[in-house]
N, C-alpha and C. Protein backbone atom coordinates (compact mmCIF):
# COMPACT_ATOMS: atom_id res chain seq x y z
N UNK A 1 28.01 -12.88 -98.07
CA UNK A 1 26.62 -12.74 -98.47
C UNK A 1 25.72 -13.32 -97.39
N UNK A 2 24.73 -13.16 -96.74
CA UNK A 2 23.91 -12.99 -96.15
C UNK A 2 22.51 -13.97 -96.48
N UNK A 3 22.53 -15.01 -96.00
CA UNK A 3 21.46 -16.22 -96.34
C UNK A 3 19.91 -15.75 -95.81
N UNK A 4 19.07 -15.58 -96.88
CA UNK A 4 17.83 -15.38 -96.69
C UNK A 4 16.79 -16.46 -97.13
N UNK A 5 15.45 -16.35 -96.75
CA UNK A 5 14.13 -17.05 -97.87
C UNK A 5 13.19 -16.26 -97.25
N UNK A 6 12.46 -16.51 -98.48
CA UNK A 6 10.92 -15.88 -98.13
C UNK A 6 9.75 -16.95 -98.83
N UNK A 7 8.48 -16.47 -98.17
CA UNK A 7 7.78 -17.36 -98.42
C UNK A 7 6.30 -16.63 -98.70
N UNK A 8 5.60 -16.69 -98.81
CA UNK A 8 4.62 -15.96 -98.68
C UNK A 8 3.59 -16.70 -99.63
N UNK A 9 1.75 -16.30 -98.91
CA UNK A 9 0.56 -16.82 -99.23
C UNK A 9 -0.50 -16.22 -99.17
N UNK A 10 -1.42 -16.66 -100.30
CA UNK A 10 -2.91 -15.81 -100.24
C UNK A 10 -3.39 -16.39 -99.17
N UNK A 11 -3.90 -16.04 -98.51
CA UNK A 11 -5.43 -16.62 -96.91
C UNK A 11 -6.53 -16.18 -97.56
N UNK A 12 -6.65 -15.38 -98.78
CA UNK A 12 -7.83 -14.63 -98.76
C UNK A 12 -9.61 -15.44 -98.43
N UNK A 13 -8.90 -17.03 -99.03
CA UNK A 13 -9.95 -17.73 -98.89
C UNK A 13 -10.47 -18.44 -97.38
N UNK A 14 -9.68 -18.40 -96.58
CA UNK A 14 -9.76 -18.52 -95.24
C UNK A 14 -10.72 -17.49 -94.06
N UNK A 15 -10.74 -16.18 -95.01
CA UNK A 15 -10.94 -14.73 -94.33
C UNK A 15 -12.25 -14.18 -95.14
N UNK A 16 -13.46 -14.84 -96.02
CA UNK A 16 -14.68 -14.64 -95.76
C UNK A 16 -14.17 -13.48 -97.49
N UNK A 17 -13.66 -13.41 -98.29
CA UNK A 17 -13.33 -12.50 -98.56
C UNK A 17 -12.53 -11.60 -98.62
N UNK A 18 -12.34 -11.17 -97.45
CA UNK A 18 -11.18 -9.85 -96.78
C UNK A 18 -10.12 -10.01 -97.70
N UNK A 19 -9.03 -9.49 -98.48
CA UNK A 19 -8.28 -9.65 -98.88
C UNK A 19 -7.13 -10.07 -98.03
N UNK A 20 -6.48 -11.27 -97.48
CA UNK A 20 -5.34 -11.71 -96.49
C UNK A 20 -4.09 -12.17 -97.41
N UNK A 21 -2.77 -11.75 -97.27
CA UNK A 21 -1.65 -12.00 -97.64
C UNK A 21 -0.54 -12.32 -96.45
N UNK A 22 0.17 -13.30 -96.66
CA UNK A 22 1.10 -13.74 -95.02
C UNK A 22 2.65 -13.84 -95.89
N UNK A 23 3.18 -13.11 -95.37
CA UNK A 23 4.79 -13.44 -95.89
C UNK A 23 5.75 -13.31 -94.51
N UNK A 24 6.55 -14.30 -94.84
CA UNK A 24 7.28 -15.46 -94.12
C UNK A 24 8.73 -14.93 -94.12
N UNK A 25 9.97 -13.96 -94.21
CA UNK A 25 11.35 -13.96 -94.46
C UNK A 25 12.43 -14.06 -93.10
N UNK A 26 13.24 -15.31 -93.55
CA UNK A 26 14.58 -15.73 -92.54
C UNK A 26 15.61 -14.83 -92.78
N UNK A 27 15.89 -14.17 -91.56
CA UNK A 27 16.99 -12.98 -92.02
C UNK A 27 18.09 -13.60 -90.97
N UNK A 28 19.08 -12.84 -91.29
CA UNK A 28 20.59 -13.03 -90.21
C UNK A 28 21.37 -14.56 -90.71
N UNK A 29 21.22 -14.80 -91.44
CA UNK A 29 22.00 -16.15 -91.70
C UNK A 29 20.50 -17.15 -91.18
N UNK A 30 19.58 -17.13 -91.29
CA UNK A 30 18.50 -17.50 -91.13
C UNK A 30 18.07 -17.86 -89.41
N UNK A 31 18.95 -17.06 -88.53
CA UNK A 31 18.43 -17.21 -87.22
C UNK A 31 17.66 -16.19 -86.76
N UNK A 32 16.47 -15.56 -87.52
CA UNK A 32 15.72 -14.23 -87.15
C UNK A 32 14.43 -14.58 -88.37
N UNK A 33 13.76 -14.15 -87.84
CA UNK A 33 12.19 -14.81 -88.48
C UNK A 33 11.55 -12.98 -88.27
N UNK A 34 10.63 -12.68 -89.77
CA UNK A 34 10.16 -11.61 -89.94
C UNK A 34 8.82 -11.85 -90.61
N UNK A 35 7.45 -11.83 -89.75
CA UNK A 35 6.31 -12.37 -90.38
C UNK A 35 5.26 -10.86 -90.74
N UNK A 36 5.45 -10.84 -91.85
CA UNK A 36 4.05 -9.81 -92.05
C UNK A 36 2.79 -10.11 -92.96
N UNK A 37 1.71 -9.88 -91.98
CA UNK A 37 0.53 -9.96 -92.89
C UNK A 37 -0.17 -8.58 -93.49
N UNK A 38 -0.59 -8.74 -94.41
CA UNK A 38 -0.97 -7.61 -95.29
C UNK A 38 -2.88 -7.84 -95.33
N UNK A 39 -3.67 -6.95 -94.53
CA UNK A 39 -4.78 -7.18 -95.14
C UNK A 39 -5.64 -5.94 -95.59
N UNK A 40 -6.46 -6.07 -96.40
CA UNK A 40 -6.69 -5.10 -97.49
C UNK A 40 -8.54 -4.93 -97.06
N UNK A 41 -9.65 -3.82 -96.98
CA UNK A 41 -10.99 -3.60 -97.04
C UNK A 41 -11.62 -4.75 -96.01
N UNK A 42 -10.58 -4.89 -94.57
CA UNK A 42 -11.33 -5.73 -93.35
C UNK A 42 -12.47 -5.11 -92.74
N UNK A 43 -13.53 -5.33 -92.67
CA UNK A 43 -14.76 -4.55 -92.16
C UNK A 43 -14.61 -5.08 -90.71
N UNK A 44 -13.74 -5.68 -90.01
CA UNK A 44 -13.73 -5.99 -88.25
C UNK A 44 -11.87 -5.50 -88.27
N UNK A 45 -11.60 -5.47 -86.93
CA UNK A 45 -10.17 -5.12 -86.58
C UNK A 45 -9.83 -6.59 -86.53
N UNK A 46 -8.03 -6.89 -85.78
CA UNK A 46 -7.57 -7.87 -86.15
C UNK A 46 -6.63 -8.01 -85.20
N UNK A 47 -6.41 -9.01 -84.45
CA UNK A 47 -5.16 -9.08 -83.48
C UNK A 47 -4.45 -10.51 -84.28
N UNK A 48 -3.00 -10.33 -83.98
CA UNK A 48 -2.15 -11.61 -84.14
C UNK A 48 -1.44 -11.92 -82.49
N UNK A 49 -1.73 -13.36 -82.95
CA UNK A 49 -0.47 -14.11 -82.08
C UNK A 49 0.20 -14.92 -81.94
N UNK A 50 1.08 -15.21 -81.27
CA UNK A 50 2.29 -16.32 -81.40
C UNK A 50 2.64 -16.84 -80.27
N UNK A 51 3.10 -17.78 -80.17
CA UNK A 51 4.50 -18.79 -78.78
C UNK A 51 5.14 -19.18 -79.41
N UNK A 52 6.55 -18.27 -78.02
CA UNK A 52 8.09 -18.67 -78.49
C UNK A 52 8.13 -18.60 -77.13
N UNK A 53 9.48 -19.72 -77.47
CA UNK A 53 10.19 -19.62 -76.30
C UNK A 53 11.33 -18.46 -75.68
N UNK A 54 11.44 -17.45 -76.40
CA UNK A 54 11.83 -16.50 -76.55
C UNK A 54 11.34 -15.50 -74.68
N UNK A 55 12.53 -15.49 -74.35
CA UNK A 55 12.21 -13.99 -73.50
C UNK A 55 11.73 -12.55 -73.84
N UNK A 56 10.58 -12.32 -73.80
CA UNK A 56 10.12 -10.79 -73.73
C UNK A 56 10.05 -9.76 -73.30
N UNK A 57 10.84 -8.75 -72.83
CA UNK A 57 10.00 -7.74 -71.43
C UNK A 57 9.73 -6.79 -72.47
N UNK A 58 8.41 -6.20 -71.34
CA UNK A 58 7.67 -5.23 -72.06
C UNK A 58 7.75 -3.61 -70.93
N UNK A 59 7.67 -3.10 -71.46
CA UNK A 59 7.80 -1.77 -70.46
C UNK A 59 6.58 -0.97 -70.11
N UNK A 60 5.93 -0.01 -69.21
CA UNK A 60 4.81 0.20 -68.67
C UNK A 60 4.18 0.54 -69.95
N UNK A 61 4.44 0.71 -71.06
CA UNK A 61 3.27 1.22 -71.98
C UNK A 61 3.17 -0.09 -73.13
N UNK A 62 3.86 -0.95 -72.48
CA UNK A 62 3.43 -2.78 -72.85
C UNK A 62 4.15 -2.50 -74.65
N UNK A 63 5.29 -1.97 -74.41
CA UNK A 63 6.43 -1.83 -75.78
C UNK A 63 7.04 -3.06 -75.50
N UNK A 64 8.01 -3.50 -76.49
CA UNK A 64 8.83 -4.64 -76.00
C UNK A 64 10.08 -3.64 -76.11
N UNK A 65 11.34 -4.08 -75.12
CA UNK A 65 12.34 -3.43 -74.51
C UNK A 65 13.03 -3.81 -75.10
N UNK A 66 13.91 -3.16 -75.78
CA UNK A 66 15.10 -3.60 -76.47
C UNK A 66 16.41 -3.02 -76.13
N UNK A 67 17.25 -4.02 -76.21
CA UNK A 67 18.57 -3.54 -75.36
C UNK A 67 19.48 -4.12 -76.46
């Protein structure tokens, strides 16, 4: 069996309104992290970001490369 958690939270009150939802799930025996936010009637667009120490390459149309 396959060890997971999840976690997840309203932001809505952080975000003026906007409806914001953040969920959190540890997959692979918990060495793989899967973050999605859900937002609902945003009247502006929205970028996310992060730091890891994680290696990235990205390929000319700035995809991440997976091998």
């Amino acid at each position: 069996e396959e060890s997971s958690a999840l976690w997840t939270v309203d932001l809505t009150g952080a975000y003026n309104g906007t409806k914001v939802t953040r969920g959190v799930r540890l997959l692979s025996g918990r060495s793989k992290v899967l973050i999605q936010d859900e937002i609902v009637n945003s009247p502006l667009g929205s970028q996310w970001r992060m730091h890891t120490n994680a290696s990235v390459d990205l390929n000319e149309d700035r995809r991440i490369v997976r091998e």
